[in-house]
N, C-alpha and C. Protein backbone atom coordinates (compact mmCIF):
# COMPACT_ATOMS: atom_id res chain seq x y z
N UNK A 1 0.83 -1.20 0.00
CA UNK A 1 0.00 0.00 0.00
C UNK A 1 0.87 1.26 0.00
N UNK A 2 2.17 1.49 1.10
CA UNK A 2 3.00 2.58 0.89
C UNK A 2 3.57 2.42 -0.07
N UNK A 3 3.75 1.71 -1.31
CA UNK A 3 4.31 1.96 -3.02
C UNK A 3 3.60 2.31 -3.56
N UNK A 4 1.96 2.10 -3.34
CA UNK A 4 1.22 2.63 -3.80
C UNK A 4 0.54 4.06 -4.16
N UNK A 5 1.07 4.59 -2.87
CA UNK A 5 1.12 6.13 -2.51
C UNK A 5 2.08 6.79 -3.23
N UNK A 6 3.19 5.69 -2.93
CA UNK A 6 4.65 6.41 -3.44
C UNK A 6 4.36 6.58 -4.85
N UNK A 7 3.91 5.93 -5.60
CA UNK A 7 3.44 5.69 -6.47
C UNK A 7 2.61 6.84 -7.50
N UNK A 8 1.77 7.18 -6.91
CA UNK A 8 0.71 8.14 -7.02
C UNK A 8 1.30 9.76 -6.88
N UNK A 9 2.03 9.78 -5.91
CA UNK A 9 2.75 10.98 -5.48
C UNK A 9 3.82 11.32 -6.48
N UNK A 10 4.84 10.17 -6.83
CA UNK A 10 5.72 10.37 -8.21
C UNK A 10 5.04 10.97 -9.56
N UNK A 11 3.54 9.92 -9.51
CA UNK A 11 2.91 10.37 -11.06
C UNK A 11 2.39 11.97 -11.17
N UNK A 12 2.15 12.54 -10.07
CA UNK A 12 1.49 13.80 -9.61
C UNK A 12 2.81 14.78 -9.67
N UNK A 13 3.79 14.42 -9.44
CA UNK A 13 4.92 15.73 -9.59
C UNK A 13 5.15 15.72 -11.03
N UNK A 14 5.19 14.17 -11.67
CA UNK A 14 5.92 13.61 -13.06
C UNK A 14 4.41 15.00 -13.77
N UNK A 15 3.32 14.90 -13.77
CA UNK A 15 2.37 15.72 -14.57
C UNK A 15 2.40 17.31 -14.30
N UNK A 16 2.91 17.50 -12.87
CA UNK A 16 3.26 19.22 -12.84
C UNK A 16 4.38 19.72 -13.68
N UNK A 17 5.13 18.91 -13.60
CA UNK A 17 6.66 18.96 -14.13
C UNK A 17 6.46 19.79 -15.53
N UNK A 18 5.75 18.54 -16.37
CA UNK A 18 5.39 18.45 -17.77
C UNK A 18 5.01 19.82 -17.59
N UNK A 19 3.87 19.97 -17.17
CA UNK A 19 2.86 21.58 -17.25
C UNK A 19 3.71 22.67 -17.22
N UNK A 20 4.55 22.20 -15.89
CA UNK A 20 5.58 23.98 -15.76
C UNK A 20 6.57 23.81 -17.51
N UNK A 21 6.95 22.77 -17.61
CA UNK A 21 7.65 23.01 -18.79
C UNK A 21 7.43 23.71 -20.27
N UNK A 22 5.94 23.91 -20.08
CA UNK A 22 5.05 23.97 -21.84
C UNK A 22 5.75 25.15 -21.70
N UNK A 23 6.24 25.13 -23.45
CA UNK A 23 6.52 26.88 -23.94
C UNK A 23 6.98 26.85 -25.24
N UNK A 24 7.09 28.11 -26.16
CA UNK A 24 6.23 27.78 -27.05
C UNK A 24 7.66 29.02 -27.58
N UNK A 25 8.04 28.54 -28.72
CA UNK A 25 9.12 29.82 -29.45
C UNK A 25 7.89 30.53 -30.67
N UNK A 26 8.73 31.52 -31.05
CA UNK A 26 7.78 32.94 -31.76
C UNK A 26 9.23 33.74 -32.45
N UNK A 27 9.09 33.55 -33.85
CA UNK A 27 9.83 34.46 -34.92
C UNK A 27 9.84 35.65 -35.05
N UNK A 28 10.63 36.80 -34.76
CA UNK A 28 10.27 38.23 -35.87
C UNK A 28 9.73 37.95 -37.26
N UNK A 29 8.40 38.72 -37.08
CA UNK A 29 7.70 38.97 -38.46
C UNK A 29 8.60 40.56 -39.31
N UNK A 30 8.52 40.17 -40.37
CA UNK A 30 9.32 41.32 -41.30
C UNK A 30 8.80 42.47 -41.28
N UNK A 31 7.23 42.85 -40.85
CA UNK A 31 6.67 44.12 -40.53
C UNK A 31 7.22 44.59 -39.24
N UNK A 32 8.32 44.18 -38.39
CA UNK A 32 8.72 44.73 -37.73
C UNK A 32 9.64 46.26 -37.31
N UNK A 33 9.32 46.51 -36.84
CA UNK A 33 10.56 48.18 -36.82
C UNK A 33 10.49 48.67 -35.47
N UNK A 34 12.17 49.13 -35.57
CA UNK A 34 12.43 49.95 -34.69
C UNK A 34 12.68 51.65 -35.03
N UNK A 35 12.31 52.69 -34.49
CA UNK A 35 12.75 53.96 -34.53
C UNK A 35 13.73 54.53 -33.27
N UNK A 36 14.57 54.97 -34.17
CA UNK A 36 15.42 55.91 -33.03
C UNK A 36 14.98 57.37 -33.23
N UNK A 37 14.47 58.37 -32.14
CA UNK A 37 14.28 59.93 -32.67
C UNK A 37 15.19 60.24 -31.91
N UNK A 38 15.49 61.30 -31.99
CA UNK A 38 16.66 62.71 -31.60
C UNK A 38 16.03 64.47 -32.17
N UNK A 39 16.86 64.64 -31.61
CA UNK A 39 17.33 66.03 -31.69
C UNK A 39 18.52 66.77 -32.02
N UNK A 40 18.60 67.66 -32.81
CA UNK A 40 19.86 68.47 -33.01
C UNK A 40 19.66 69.96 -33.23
N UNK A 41 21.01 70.84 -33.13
CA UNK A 41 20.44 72.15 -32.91
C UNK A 41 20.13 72.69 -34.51
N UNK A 42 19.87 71.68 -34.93
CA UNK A 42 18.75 72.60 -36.77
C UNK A 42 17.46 72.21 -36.41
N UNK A 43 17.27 70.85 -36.25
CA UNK A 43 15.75 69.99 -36.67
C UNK A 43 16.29 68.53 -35.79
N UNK A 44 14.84 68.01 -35.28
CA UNK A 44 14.63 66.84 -35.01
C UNK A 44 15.27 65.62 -36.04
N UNK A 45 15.39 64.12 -35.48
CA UNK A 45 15.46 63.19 -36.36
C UNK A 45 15.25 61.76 -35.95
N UNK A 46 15.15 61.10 -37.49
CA UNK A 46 14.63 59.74 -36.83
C UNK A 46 15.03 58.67 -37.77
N UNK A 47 15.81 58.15 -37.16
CA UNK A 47 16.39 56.70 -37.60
C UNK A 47 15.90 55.66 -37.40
N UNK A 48 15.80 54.54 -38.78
CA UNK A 48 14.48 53.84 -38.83
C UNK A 48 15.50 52.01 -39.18
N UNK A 49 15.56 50.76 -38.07
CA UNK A 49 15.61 49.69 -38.44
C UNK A 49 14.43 48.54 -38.57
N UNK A 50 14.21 48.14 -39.41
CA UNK A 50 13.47 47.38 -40.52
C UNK A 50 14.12 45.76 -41.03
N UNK A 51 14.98 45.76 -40.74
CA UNK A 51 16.01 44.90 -40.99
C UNK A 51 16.63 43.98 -39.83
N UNK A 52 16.09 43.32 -38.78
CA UNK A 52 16.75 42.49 -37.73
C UNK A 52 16.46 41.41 -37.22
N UNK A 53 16.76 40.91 -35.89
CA UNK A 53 16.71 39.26 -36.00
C UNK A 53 16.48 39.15 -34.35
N UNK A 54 14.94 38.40 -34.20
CA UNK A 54 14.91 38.44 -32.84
C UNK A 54 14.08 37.15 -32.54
N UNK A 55 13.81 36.04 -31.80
CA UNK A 55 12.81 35.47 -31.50
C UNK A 55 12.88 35.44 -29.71
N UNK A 56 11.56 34.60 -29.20
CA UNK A 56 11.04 35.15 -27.78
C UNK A 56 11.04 33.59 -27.56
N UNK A 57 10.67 33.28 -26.50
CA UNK A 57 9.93 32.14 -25.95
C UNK A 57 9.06 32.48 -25.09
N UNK A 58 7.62 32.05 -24.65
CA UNK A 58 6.63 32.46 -23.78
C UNK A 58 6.93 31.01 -23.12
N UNK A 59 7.27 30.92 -21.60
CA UNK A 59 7.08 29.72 -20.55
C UNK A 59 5.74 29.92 -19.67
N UNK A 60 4.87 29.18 -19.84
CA UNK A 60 3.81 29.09 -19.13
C UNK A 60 3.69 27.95 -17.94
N UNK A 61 3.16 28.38 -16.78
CA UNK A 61 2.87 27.67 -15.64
C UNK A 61 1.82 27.80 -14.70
N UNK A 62 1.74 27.31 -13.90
CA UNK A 62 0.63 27.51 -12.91
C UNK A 62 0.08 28.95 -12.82
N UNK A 63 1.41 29.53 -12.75
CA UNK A 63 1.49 31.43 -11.98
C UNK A 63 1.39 32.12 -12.89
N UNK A 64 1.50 31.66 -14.26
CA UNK A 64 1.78 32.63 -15.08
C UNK A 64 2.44 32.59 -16.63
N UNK A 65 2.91 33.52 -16.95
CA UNK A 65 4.11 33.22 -18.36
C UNK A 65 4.75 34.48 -18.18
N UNK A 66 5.91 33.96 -18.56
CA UNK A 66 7.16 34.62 -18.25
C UNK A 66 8.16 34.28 -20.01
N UNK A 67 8.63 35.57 -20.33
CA UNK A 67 9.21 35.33 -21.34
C UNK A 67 10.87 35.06 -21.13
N UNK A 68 11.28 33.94 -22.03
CA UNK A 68 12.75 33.52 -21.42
C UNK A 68 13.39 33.60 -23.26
N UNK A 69 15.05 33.21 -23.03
CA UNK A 69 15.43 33.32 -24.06
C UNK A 69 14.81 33.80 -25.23
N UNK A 70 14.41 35.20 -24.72
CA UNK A 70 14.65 36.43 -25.81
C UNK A 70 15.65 36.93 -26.33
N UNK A 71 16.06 37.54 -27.39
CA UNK A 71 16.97 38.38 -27.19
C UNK A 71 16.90 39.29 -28.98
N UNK A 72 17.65 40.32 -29.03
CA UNK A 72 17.36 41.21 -30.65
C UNK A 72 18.30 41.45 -30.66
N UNK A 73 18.76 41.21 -32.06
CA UNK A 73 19.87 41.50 -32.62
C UNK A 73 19.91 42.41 -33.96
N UNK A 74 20.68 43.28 -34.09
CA UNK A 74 20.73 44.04 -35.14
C UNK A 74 21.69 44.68 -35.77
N UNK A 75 22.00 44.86 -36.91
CA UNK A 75 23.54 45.29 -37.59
C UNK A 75 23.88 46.75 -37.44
N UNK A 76 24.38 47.65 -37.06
CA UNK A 76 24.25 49.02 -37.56
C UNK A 76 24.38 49.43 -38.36
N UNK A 77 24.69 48.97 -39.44
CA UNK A 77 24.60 49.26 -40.57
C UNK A 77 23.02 49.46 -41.13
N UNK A 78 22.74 48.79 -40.48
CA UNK A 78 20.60 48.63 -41.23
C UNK A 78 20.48 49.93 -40.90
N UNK A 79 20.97 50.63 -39.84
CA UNK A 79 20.31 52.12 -38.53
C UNK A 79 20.23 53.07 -40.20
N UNK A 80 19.25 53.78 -40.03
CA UNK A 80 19.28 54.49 -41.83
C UNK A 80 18.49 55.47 -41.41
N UNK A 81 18.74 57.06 -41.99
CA UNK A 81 18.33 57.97 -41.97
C UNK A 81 17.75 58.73 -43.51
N UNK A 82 17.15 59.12 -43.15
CA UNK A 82 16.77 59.98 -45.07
C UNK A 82 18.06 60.62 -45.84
N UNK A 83 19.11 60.79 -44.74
CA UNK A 83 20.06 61.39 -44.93
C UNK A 83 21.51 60.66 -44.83
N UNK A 84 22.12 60.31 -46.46
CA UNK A 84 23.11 59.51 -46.61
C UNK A 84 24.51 59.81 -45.64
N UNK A 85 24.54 61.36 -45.87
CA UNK A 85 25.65 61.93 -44.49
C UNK A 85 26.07 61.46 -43.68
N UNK A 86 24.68 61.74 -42.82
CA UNK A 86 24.02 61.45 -41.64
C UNK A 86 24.48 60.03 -41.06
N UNK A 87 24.17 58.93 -42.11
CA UNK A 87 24.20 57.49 -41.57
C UNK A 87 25.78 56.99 -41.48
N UNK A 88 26.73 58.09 -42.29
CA UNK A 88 28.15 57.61 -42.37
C UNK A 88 28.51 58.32 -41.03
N UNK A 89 28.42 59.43 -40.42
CA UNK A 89 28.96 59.90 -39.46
C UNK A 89 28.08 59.38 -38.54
N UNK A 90 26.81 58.39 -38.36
CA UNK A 90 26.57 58.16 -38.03
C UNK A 90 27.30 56.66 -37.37
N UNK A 91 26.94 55.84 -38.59
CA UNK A 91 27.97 54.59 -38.23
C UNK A 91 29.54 54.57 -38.17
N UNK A 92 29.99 56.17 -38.32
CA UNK A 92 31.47 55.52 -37.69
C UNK A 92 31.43 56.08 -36.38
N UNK A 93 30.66 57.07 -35.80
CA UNK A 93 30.33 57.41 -34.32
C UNK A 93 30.34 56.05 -33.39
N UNK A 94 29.33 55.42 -34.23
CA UNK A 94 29.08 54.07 -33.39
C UNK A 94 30.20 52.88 -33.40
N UNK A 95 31.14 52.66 -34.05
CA UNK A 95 32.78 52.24 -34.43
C UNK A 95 31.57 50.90 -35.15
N UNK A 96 31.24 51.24 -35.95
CA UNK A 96 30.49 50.04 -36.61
C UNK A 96 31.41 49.05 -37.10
N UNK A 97 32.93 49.31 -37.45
CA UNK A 97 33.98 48.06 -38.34
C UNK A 97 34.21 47.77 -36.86
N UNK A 98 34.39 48.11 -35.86
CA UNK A 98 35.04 48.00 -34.79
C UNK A 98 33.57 46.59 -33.91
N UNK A 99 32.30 47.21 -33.84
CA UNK A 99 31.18 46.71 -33.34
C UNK A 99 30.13 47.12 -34.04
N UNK A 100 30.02 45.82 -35.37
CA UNK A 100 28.69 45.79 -36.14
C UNK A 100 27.08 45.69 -35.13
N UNK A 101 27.41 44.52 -34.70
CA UNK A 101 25.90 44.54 -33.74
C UNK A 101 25.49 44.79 -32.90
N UNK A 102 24.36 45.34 -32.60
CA UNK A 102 23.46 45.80 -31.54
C UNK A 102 22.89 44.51 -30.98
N UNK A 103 22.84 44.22 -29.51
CA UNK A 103 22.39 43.33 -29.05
C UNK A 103 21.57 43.55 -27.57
N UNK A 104 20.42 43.36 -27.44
CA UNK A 104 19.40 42.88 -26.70
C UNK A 104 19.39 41.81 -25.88
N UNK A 105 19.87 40.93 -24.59
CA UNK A 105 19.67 39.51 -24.00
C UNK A 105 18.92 39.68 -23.24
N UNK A 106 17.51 39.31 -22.64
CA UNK A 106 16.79 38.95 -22.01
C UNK A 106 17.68 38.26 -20.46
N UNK A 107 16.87 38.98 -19.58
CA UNK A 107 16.65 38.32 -18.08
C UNK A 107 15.19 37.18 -17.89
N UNK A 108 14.84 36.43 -18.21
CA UNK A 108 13.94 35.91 -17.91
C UNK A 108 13.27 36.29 -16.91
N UNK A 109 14.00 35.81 -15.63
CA UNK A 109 13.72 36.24 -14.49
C UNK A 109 12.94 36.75 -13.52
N UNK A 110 13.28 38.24 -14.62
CA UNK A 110 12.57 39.82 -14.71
C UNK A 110 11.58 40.40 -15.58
N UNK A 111 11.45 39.18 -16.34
CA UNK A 111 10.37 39.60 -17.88
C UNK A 111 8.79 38.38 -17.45
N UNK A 112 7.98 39.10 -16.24
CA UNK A 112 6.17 38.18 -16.37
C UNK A 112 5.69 39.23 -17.20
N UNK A 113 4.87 38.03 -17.70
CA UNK A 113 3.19 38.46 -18.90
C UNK A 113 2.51 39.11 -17.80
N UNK A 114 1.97 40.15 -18.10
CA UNK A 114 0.23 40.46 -16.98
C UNK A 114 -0.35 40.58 -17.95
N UNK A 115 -1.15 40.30 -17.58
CA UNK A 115 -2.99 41.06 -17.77
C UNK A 115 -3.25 39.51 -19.19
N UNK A 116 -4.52 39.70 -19.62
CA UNK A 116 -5.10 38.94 -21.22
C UNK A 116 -4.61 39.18 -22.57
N UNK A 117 -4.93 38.50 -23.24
CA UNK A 117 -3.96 37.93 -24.49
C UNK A 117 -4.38 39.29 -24.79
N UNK A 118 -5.55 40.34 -24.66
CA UNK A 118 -6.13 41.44 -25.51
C UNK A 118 -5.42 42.51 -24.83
N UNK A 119 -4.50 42.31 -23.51
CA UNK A 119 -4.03 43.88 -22.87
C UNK A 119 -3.42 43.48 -22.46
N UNK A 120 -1.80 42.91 -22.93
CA UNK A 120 -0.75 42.59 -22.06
C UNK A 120 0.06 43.61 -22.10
N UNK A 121 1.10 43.06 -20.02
CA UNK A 121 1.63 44.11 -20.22
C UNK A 121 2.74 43.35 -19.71
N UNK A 122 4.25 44.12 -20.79
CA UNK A 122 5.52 42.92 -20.09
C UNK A 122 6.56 43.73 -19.55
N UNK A 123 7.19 43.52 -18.69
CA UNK A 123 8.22 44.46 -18.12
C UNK A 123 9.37 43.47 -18.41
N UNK A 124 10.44 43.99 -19.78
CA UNK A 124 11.40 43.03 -20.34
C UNK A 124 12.73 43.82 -19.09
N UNK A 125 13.44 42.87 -18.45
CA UNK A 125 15.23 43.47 -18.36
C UNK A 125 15.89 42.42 -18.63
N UNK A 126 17.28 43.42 -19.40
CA UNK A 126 17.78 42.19 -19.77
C UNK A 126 19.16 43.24 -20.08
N UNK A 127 20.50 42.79 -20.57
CA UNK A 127 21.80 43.16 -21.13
C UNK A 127 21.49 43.78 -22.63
N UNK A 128 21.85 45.04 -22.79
CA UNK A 128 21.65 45.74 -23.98
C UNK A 128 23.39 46.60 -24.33
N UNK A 129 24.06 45.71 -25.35
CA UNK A 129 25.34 46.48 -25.12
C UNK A 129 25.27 46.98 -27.17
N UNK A 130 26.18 47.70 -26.79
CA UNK A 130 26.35 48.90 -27.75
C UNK A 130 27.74 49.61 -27.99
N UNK A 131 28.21 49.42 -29.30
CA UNK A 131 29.61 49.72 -29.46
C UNK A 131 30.34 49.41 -28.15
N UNK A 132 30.53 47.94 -27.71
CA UNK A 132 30.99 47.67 -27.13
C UNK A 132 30.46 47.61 -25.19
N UNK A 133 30.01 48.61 -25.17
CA UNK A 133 29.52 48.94 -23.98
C UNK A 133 28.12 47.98 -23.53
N UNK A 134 28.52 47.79 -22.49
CA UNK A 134 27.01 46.55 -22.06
C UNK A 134 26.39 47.29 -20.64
N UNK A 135 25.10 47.56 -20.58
CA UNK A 135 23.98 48.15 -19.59
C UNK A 135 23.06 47.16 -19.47
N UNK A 136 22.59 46.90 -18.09
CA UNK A 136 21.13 46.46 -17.98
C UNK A 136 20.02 47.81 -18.06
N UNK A 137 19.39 47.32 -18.70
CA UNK A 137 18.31 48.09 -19.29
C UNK A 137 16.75 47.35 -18.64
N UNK A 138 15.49 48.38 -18.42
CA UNK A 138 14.21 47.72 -18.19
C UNK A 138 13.28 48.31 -19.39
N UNK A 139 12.71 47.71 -20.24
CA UNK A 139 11.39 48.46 -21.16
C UNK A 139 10.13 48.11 -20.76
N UNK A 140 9.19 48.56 -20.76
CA UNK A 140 8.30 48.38 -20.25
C UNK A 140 6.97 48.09 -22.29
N UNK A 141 7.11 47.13 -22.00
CA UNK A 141 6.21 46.33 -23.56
C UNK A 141 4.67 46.59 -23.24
N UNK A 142 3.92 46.94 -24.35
CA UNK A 142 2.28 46.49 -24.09
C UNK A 142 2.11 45.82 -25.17
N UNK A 143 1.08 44.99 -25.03
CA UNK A 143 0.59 44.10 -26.35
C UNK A 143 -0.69 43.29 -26.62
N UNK A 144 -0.61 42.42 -27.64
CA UNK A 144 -1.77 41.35 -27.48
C UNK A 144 -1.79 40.45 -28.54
N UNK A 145 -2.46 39.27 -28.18
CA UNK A 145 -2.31 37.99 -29.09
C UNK A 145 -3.52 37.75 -29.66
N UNK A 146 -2.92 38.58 -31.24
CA UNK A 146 -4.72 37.66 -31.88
C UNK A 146 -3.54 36.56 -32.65
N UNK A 147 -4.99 35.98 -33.49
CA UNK A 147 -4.59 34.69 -34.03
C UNK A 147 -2.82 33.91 -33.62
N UNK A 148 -2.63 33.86 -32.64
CA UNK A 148 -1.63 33.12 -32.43
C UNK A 148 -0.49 34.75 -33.00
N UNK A 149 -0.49 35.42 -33.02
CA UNK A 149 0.93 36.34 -32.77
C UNK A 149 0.42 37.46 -32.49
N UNK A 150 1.80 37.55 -31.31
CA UNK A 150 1.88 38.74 -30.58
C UNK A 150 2.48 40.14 -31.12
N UNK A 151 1.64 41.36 -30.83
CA UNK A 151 2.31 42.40 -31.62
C UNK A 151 2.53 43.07 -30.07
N UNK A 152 3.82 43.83 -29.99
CA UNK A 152 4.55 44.42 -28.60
C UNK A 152 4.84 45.92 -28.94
N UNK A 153 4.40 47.10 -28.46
CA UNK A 153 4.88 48.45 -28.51
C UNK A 153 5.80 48.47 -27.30
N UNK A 154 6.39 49.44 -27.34
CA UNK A 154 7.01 50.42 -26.43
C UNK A 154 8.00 51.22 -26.53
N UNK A 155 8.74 52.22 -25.71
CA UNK A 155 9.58 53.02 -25.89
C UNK A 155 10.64 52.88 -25.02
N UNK A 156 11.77 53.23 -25.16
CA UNK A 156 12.99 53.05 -24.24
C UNK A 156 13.68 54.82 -24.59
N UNK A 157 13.12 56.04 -23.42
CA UNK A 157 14.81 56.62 -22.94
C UNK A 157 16.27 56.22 -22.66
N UNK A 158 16.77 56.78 -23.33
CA UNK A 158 18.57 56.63 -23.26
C UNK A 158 19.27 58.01 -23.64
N UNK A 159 20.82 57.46 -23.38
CA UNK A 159 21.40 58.47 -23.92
C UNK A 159 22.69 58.05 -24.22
N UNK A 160 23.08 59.04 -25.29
CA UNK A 160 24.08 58.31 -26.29
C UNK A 160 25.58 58.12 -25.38
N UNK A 161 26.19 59.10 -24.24
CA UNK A 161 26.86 58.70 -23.68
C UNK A 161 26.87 57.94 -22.67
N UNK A 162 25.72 57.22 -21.65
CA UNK A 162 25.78 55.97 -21.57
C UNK A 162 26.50 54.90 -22.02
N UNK A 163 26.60 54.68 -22.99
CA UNK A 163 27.32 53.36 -23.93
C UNK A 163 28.87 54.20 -24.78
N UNK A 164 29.24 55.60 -24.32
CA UNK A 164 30.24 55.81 -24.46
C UNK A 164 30.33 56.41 -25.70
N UNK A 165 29.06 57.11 -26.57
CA UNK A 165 28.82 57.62 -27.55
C UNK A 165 29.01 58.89 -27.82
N UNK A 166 29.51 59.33 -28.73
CA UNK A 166 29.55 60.93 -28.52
C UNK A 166 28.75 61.40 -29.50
N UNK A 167 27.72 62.46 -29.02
CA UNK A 167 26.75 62.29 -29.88
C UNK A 167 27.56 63.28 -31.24
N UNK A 168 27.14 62.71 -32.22
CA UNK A 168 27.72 62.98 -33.69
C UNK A 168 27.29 65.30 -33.90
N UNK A 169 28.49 65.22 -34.52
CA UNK A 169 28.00 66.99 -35.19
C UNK A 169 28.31 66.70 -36.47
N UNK A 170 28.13 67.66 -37.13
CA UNK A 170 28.45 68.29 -38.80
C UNK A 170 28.88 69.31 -38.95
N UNK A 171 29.22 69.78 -40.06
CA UNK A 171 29.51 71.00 -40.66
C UNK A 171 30.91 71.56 -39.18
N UNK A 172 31.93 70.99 -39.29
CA UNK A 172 32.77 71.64 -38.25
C UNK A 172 32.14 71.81 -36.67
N UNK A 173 31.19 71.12 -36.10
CA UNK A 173 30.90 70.80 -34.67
C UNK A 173 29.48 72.45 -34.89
N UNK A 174 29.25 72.97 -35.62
CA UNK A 174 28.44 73.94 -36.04
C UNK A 174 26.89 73.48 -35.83
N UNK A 175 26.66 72.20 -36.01
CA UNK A 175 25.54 71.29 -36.05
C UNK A 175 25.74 70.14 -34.79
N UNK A 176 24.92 70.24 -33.98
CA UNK A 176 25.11 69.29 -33.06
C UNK A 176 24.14 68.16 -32.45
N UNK A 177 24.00 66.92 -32.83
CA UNK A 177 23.21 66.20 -32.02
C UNK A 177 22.87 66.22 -30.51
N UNK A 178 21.43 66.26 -29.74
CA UNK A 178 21.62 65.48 -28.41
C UNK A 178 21.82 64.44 -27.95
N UNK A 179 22.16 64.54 -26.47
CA UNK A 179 22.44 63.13 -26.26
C UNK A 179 21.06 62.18 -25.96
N UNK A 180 20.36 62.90 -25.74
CA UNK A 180 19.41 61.94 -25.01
C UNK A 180 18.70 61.57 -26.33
N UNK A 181 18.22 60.08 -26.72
CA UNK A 181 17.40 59.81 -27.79
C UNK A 181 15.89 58.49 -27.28
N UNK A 182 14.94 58.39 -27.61
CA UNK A 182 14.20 57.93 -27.93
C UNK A 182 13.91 57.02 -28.67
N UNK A 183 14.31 55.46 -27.85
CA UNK A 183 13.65 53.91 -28.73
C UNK A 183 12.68 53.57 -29.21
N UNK A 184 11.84 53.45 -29.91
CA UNK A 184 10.85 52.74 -30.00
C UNK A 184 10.46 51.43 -30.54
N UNK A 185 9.65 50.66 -30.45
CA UNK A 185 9.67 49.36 -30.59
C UNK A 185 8.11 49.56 -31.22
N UNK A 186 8.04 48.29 -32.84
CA UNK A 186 6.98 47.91 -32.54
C UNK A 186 6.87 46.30 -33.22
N UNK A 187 7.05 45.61 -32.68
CA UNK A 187 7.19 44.17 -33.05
C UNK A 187 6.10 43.19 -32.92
N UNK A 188 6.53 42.34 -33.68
CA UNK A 188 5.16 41.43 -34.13
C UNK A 188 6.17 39.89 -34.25
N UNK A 189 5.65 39.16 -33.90
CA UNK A 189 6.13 37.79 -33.61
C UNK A 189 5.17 36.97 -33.90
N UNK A 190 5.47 35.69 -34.53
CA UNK A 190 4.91 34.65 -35.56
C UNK A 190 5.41 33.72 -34.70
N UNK A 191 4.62 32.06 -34.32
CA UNK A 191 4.91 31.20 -33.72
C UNK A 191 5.70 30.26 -34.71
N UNK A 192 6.80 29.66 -33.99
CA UNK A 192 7.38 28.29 -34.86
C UNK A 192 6.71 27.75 -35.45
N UNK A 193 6.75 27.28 -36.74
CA UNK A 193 5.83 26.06 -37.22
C UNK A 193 6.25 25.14 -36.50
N UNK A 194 5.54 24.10 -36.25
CA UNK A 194 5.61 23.11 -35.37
C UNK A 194 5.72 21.83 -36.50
């Protein structure tokens, strides 16, 4: 009779186990983009990537879902402005031959789902390094899941010397960028085919 229990009690952790484990990977869809805006002392600006490489995992359990092995990756070279100039003093500001990619790693940890598939809200932190320089960073995501993919807004404050940037001038230092710039996110994620 006590193997029997023992028994019963093994099969009962063996089926939670399974449950905490379900989770489910999700692709960048190509309608994805990021904007960078700024400021400089002529006119505003805004640098637009269209071009990058990210997938998520959603872990679901008893408590919840929590997103794990996330992470975005991106070339600087894609970073593109209306203005051809612009993107060369742009990408050698950033030592682009020196550090092509922009990278994003997820904290799991620190990243729960709230709220319904129609009003989620995710608080991502995770390692965000940049020409070399690595910061933990927090964004704060909203979103929602129709037909099986998730579309995610949000914005991230920064500033360019943080990560050791100097923000770029022109015309003999006559023209000057700020430092502080404006992330935005708006991503859309497609589930693995299975």
């Amino acid at each position: 009779m006590r193997s029997f229990f023992l028994y019963i009690i093994l099969l009962i952790g063996l089926l939670h186990n399974t449950a905490v484990a379900q989770s489910e990977i999700y692709h960048l869809d190509k309608n994805s983009v990021i904007t960078i805006e700024g400021t400089s002392t002529v006119h505003d600006w805004t640098v637009t990537v269209d071009d990058f490489h990210s997938s998520m995992t959603i872990q679901t359990n008893g408590s919840g879902s929590i997103l794990t092995n996330t992470s975005i990756e991106l070339l600087v070279h894609n970073m593109k402005s209306r203005i051809p100039r612009m993107d060369e003093i742009m990408h050698g500001t950033m030592k682009k031959d020196i550090y092509p990619v922009i990278s994003f790693v997820l904290d799991s940890t620190q990243s729960r789902i709230q709220g319904d598939l129609n009003n989620l809200n995710i608080t991502t932190t995770g390692n965000l390094t940049i020409a070399g320089t690595e910061r933990r960073i927090s964004v704060e995501l909203d979103g929602s899941n129709k037909k099986g993919m998730y579309h995610l807004t949000g914005s991230k404050n920064m500033k360019m010397t943080d990560y050791s940037i100097e923000p770029p001038s022109f015309m003999g230092g006559s023209i000057r960028t700020g430092d502080e710039i404006t992330v935005s996110f708006n991503l859309l994620y497609s589930p693995e085919p299975k």
